[in-house]
ModelCIF file with pLDDT and N, C-alpha, C, O atoms, coordinates in Angstrom:
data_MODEL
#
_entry.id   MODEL 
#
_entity.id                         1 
_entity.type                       polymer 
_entity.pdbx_number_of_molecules   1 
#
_entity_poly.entity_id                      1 
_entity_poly.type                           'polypeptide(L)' 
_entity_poly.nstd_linkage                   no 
_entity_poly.nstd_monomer                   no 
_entity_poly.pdbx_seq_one_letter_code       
;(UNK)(UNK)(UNK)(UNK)(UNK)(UNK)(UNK)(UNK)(UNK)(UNK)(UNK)(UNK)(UNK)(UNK)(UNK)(UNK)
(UNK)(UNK)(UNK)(UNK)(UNK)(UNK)(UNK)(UNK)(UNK)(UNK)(UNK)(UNK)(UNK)(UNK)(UNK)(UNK)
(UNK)(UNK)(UNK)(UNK)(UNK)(UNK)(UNK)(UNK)
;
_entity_poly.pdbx_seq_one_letter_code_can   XXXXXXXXXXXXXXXXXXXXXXXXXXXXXXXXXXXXXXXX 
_entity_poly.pdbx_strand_id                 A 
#
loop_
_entity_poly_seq.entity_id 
_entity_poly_seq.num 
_entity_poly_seq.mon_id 
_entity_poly_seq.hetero 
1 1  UNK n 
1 2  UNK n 
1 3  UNK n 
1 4  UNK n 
1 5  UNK n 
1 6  UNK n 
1 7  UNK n 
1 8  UNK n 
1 9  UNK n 
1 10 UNK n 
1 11 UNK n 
1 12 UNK n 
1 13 UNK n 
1 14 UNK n 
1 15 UNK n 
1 16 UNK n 
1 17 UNK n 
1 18 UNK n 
1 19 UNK n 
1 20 UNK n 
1 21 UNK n 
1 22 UNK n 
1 23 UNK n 
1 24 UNK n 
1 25 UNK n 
1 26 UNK n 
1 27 UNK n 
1 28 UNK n 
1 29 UNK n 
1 30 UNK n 
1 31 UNK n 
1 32 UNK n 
1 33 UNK n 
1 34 UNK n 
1 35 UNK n 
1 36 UNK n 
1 37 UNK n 
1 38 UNK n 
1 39 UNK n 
1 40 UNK n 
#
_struct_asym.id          A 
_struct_asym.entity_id   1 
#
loop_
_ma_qa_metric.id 
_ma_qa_metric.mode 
_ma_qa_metric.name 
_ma_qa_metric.software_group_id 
_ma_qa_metric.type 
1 global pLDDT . pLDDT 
2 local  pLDDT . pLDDT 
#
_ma_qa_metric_global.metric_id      1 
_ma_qa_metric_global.metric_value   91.15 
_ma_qa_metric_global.model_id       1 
_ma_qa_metric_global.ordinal_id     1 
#
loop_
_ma_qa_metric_local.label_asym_id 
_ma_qa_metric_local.label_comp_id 
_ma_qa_metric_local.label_seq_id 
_ma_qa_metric_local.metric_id 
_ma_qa_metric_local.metric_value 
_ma_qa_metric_local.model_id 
_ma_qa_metric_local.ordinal_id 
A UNK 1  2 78.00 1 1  
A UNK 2  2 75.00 1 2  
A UNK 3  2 78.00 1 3  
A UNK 4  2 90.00 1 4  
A UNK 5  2 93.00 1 5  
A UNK 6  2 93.00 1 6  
A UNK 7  2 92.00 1 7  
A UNK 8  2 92.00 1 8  
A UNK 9  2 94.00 1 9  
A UNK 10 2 94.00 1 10 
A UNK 11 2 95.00 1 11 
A UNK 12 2 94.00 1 12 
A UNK 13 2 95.00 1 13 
A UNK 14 2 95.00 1 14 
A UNK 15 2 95.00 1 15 
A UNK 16 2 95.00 1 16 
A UNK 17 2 95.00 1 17 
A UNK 18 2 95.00 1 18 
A UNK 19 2 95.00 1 19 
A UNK 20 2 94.00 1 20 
A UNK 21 2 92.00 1 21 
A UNK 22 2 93.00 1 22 
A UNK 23 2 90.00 1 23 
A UNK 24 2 88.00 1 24 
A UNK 25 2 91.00 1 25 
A UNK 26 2 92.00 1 26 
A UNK 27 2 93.00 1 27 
A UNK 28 2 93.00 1 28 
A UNK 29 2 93.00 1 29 
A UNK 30 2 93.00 1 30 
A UNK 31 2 92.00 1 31 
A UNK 32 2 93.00 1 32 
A UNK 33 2 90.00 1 33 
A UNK 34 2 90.00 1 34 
A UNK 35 2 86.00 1 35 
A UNK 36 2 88.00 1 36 
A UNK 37 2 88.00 1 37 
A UNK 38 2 90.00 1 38 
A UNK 39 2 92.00 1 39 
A UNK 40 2 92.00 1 40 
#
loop_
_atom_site.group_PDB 
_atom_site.id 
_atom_site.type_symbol 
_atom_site.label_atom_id 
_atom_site.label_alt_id 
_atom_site.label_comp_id 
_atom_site.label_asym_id 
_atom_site.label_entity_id 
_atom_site.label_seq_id 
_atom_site.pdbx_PDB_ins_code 
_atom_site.Cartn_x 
_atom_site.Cartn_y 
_atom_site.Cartn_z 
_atom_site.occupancy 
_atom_site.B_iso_or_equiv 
_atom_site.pdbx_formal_charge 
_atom_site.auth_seq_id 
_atom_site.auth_comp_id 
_atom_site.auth_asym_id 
_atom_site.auth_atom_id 
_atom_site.pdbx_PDB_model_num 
ATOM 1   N N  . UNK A 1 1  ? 28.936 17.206 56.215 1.00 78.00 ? 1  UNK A N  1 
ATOM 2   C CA . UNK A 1 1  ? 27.532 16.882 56.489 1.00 78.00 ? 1  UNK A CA 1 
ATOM 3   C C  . UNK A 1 1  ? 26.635 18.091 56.292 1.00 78.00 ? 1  UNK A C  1 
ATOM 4   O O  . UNK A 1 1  ? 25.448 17.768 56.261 1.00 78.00 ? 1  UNK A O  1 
ATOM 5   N N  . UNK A 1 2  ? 26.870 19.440 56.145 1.00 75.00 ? 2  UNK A N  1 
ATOM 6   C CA . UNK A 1 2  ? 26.141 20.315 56.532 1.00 75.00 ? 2  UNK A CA 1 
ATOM 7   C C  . UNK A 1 2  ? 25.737 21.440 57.381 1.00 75.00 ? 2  UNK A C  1 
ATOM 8   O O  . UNK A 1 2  ? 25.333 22.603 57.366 1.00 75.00 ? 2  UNK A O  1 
ATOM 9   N N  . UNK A 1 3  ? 26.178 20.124 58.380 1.00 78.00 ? 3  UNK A N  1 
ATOM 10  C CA . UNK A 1 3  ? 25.084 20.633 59.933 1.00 78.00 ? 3  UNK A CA 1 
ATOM 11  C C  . UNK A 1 3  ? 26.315 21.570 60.971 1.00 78.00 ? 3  UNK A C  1 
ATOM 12  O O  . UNK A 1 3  ? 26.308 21.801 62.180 1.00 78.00 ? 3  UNK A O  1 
ATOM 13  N N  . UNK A 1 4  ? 26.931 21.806 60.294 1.00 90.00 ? 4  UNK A N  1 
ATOM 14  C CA . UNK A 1 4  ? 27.742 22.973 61.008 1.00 90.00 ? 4  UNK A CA 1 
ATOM 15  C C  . UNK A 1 4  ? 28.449 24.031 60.420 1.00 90.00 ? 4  UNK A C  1 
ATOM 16  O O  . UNK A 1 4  ? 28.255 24.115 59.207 1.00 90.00 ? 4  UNK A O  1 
ATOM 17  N N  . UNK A 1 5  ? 29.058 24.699 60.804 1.00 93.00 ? 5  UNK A N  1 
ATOM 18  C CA . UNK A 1 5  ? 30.305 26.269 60.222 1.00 93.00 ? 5  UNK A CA 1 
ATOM 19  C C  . UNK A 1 5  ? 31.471 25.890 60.255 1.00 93.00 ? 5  UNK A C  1 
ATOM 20  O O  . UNK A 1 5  ? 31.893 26.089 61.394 1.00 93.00 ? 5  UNK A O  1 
ATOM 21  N N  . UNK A 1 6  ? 32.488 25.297 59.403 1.00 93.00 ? 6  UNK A N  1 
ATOM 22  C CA . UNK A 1 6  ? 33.799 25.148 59.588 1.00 93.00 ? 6  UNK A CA 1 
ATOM 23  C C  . UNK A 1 6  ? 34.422 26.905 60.673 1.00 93.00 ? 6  UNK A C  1 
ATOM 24  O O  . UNK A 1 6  ? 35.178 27.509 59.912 1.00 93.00 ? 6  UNK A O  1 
ATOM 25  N N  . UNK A 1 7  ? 34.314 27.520 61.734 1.00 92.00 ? 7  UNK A N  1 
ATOM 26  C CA . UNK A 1 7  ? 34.371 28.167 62.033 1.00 92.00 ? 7  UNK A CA 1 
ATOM 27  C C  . UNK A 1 7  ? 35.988 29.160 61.803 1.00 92.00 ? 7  UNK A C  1 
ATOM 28  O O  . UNK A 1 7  ? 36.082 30.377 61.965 1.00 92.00 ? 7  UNK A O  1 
ATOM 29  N N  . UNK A 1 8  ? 37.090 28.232 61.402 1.00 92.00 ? 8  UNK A N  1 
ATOM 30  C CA . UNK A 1 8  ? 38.546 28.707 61.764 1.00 92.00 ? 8  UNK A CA 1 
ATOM 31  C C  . UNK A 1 8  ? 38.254 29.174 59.980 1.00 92.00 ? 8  UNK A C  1 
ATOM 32  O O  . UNK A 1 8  ? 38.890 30.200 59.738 1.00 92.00 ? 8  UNK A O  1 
ATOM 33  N N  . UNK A 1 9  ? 37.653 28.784 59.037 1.00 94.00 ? 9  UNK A N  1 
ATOM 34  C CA . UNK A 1 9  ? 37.829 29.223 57.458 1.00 94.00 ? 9  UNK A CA 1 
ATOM 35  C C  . UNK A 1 9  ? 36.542 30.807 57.484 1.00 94.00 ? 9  UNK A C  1 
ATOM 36  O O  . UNK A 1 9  ? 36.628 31.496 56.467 1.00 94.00 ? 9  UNK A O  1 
ATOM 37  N N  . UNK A 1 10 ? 35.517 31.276 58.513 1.00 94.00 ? 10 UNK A N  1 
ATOM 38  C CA . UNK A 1 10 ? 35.197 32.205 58.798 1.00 94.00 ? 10 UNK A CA 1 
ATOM 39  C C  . UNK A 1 10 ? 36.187 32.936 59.534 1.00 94.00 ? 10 UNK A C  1 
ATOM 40  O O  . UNK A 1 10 ? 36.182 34.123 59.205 1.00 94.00 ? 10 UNK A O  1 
ATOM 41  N N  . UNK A 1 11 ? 36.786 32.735 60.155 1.00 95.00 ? 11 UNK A N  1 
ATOM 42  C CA . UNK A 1 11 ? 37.716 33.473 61.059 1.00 95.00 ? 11 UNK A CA 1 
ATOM 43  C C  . UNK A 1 11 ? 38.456 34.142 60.215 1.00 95.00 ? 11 UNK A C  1 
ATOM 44  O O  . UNK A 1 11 ? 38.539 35.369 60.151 1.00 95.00 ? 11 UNK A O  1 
ATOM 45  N N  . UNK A 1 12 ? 39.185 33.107 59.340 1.00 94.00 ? 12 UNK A N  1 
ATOM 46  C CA . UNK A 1 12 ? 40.191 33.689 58.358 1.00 94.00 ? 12 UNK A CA 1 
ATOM 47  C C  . UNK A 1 12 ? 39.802 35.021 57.791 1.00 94.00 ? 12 UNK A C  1 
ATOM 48  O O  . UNK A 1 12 ? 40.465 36.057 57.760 1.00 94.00 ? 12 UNK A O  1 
ATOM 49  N N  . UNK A 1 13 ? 38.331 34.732 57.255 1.00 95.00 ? 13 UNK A N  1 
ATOM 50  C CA . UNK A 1 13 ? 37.787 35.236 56.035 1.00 95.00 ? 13 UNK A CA 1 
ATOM 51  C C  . UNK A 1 13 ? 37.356 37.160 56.945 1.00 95.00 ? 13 UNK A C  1 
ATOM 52  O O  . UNK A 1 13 ? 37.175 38.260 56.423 1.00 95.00 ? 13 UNK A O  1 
ATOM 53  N N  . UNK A 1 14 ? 37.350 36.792 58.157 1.00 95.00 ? 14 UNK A N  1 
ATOM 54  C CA . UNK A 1 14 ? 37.017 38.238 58.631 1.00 95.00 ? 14 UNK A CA 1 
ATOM 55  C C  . UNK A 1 14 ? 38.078 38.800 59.064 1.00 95.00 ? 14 UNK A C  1 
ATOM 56  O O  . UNK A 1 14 ? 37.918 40.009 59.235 1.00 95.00 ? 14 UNK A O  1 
ATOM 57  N N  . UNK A 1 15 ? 39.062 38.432 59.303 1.00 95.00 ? 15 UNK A N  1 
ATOM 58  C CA . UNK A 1 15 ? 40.472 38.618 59.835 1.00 95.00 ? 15 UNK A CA 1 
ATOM 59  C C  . UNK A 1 15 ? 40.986 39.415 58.611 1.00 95.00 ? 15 UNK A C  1 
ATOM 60  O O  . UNK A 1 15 ? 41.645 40.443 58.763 1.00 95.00 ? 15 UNK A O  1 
ATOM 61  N N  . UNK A 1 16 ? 40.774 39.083 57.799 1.00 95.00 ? 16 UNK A N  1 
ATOM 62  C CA . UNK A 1 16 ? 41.154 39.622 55.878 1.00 95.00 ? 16 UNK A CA 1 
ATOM 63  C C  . UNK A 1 16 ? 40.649 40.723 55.380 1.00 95.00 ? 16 UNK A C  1 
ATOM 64  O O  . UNK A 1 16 ? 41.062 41.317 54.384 1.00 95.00 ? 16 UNK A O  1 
ATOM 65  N N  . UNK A 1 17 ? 39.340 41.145 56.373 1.00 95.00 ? 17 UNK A N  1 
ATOM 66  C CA . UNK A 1 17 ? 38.625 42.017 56.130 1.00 95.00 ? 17 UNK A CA 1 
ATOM 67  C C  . UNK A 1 17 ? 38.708 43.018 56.828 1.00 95.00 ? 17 UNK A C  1 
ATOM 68  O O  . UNK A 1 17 ? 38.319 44.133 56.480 1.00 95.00 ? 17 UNK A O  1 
ATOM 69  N N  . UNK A 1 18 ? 39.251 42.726 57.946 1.00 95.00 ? 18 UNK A N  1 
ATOM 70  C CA . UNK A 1 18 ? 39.876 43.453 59.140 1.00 95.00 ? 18 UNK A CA 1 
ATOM 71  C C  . UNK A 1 18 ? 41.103 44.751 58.444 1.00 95.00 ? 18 UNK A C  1 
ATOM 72  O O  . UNK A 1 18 ? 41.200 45.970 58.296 1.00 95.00 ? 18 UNK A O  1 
ATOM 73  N N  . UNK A 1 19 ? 41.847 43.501 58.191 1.00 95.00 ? 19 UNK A N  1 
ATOM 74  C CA . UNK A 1 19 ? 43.255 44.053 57.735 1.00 95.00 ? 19 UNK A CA 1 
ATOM 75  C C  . UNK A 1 19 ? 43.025 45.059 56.760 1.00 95.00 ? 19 UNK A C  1 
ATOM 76  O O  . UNK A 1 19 ? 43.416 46.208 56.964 1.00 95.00 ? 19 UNK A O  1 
ATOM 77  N N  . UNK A 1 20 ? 42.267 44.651 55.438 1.00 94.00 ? 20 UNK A N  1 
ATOM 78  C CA . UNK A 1 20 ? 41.689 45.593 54.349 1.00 94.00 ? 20 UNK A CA 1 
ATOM 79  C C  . UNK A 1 20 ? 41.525 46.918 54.747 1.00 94.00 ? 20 UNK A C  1 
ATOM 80  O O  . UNK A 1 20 ? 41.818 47.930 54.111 1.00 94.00 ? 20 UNK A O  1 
ATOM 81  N N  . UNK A 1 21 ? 40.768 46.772 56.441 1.00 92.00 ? 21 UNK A N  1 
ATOM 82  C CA . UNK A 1 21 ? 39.988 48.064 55.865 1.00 92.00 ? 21 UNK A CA 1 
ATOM 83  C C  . UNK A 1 21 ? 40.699 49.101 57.358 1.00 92.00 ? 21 UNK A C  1 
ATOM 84  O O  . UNK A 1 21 ? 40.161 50.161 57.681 1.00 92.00 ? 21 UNK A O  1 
ATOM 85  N N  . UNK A 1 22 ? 41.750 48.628 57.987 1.00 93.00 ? 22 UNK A N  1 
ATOM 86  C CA . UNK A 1 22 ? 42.759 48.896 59.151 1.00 93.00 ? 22 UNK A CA 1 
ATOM 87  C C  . UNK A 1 22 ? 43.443 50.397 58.772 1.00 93.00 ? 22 UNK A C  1 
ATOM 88  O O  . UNK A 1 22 ? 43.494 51.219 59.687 1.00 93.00 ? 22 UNK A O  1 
ATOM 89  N N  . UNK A 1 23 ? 43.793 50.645 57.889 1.00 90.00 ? 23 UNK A N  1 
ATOM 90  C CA . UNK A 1 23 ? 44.261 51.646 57.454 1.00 90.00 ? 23 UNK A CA 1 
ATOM 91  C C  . UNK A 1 23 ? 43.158 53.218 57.599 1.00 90.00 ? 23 UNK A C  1 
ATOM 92  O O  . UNK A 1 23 ? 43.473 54.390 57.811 1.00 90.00 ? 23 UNK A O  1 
ATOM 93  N N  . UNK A 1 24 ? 42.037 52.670 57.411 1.00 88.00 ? 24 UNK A N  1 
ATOM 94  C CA . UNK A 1 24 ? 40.761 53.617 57.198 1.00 88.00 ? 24 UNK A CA 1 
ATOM 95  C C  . UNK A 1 24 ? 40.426 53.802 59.043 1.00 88.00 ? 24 UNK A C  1 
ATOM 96  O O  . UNK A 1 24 ? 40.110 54.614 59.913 1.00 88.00 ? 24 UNK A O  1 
ATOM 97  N N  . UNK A 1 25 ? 40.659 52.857 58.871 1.00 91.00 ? 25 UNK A N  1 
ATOM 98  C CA . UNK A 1 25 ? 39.970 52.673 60.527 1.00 91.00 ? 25 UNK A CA 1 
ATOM 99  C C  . UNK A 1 25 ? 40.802 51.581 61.379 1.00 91.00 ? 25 UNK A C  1 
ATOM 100 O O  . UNK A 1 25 ? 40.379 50.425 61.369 1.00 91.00 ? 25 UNK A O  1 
ATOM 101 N N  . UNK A 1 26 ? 41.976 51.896 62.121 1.00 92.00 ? 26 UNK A N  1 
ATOM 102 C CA . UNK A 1 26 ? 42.675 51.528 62.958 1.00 92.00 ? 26 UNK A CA 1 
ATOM 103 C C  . UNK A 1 26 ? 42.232 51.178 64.650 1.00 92.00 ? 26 UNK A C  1 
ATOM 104 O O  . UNK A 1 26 ? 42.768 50.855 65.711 1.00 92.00 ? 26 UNK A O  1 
ATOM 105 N N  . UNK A 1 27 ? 41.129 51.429 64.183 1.00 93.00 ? 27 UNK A N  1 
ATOM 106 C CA . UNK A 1 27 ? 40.276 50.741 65.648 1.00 93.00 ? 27 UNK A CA 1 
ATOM 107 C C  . UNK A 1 27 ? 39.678 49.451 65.697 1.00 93.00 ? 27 UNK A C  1 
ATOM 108 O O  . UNK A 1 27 ? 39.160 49.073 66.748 1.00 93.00 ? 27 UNK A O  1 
ATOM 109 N N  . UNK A 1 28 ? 39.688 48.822 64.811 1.00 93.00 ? 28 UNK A N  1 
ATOM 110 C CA . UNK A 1 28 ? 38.796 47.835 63.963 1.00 93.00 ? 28 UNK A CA 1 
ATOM 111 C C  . UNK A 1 28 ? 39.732 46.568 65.254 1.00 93.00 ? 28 UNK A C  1 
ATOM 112 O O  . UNK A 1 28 ? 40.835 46.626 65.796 1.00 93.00 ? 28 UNK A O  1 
ATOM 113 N N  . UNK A 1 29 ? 38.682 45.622 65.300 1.00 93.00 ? 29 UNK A N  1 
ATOM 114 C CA . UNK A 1 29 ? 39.183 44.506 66.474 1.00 93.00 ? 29 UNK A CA 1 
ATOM 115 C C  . UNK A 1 29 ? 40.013 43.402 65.243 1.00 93.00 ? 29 UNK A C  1 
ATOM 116 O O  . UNK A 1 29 ? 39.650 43.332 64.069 1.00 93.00 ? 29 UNK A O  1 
ATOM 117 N N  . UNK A 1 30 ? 40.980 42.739 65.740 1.00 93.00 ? 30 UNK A N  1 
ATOM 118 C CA . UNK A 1 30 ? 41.501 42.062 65.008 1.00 93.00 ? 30 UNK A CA 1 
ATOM 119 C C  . UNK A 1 30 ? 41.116 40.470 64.192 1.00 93.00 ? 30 UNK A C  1 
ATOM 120 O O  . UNK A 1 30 ? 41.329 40.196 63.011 1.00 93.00 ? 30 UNK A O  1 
ATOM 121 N N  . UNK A 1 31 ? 40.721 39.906 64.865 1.00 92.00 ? 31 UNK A N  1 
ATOM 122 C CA . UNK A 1 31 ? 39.675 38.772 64.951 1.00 92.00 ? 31 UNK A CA 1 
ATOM 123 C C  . UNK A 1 31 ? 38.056 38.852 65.473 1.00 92.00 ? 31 UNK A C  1 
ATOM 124 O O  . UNK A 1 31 ? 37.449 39.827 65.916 1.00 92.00 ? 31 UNK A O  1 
ATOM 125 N N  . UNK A 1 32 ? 37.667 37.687 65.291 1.00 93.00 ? 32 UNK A N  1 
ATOM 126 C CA . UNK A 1 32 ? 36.140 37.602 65.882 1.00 93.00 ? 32 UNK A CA 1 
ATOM 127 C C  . UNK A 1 32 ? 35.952 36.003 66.598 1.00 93.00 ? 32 UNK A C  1 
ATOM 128 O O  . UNK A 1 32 ? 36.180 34.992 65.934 1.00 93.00 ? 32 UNK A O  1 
ATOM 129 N N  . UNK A 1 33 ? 35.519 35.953 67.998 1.00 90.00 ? 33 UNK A N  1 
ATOM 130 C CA . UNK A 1 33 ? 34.612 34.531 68.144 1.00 90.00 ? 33 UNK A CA 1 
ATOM 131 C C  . UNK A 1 33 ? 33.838 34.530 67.898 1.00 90.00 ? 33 UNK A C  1 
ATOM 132 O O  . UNK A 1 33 ? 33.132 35.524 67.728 1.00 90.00 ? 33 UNK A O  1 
ATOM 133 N N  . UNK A 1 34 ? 33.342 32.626 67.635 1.00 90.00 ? 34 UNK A N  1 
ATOM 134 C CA . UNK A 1 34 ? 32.268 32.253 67.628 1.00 90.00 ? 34 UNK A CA 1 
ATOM 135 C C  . UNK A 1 34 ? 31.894 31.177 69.094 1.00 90.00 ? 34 UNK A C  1 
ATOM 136 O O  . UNK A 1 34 ? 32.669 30.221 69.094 1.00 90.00 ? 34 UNK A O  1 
ATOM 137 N N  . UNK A 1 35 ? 31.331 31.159 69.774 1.00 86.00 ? 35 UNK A N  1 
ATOM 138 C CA . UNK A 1 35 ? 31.199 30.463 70.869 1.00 86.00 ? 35 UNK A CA 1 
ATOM 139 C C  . UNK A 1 35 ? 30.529 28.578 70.482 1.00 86.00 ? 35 UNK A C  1 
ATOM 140 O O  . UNK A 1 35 ? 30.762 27.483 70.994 1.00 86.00 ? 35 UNK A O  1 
ATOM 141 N N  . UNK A 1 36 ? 29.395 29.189 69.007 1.00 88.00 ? 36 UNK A N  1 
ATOM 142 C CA . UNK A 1 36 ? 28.575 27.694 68.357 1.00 88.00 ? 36 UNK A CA 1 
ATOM 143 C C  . UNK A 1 36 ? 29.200 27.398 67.008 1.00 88.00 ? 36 UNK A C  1 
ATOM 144 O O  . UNK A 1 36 ? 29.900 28.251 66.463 1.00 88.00 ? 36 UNK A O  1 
ATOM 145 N N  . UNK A 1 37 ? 29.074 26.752 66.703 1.00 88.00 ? 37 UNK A N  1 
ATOM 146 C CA . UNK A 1 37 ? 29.124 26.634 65.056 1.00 88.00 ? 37 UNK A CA 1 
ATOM 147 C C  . UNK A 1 37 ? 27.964 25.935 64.344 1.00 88.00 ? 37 UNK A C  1 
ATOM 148 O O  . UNK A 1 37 ? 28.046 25.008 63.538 1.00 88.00 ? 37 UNK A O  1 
ATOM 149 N N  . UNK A 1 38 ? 27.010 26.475 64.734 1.00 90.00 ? 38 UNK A N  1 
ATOM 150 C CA . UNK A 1 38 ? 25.413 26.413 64.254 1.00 90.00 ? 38 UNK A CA 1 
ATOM 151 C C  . UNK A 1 38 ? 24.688 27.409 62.962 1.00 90.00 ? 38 UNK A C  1 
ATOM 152 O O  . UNK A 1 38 ? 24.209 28.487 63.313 1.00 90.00 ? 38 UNK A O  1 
ATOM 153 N N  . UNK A 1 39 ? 24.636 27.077 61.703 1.00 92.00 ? 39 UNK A N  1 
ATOM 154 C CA . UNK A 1 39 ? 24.777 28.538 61.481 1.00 92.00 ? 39 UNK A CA 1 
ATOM 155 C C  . UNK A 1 39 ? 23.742 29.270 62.000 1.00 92.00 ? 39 UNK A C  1 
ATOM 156 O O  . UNK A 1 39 ? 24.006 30.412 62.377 1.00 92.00 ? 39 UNK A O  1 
ATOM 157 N N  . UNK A 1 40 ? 22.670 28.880 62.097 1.00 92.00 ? 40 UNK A N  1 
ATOM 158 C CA . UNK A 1 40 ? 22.248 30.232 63.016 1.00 92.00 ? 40 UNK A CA 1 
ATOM 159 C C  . UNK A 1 40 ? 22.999 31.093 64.096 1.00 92.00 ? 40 UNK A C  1 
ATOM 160 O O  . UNK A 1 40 ? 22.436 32.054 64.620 1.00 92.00 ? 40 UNK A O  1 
#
């Protein structure tokens, strides 16, 4: 419909980005919430 964020295919997508850049920076949080899936 639109009117929302598949939120678990963002999750993925920062989780990936996480990992990438873990080596540089091993402080980096592993995941992220979202509490809405509004995109605002």
């Amino acid at each position: 419909s639109g009117n929302r964020i598949l939120k678990d295919k963002v999750i993925e997508r920062v989780e990936k980005i996480m990992e990438k850049h873990r080596k540089a920076f091993p402080n980096l949080p592993f995941t992220i919430n979202f509490e809405q899936d509004t995109l605002p």
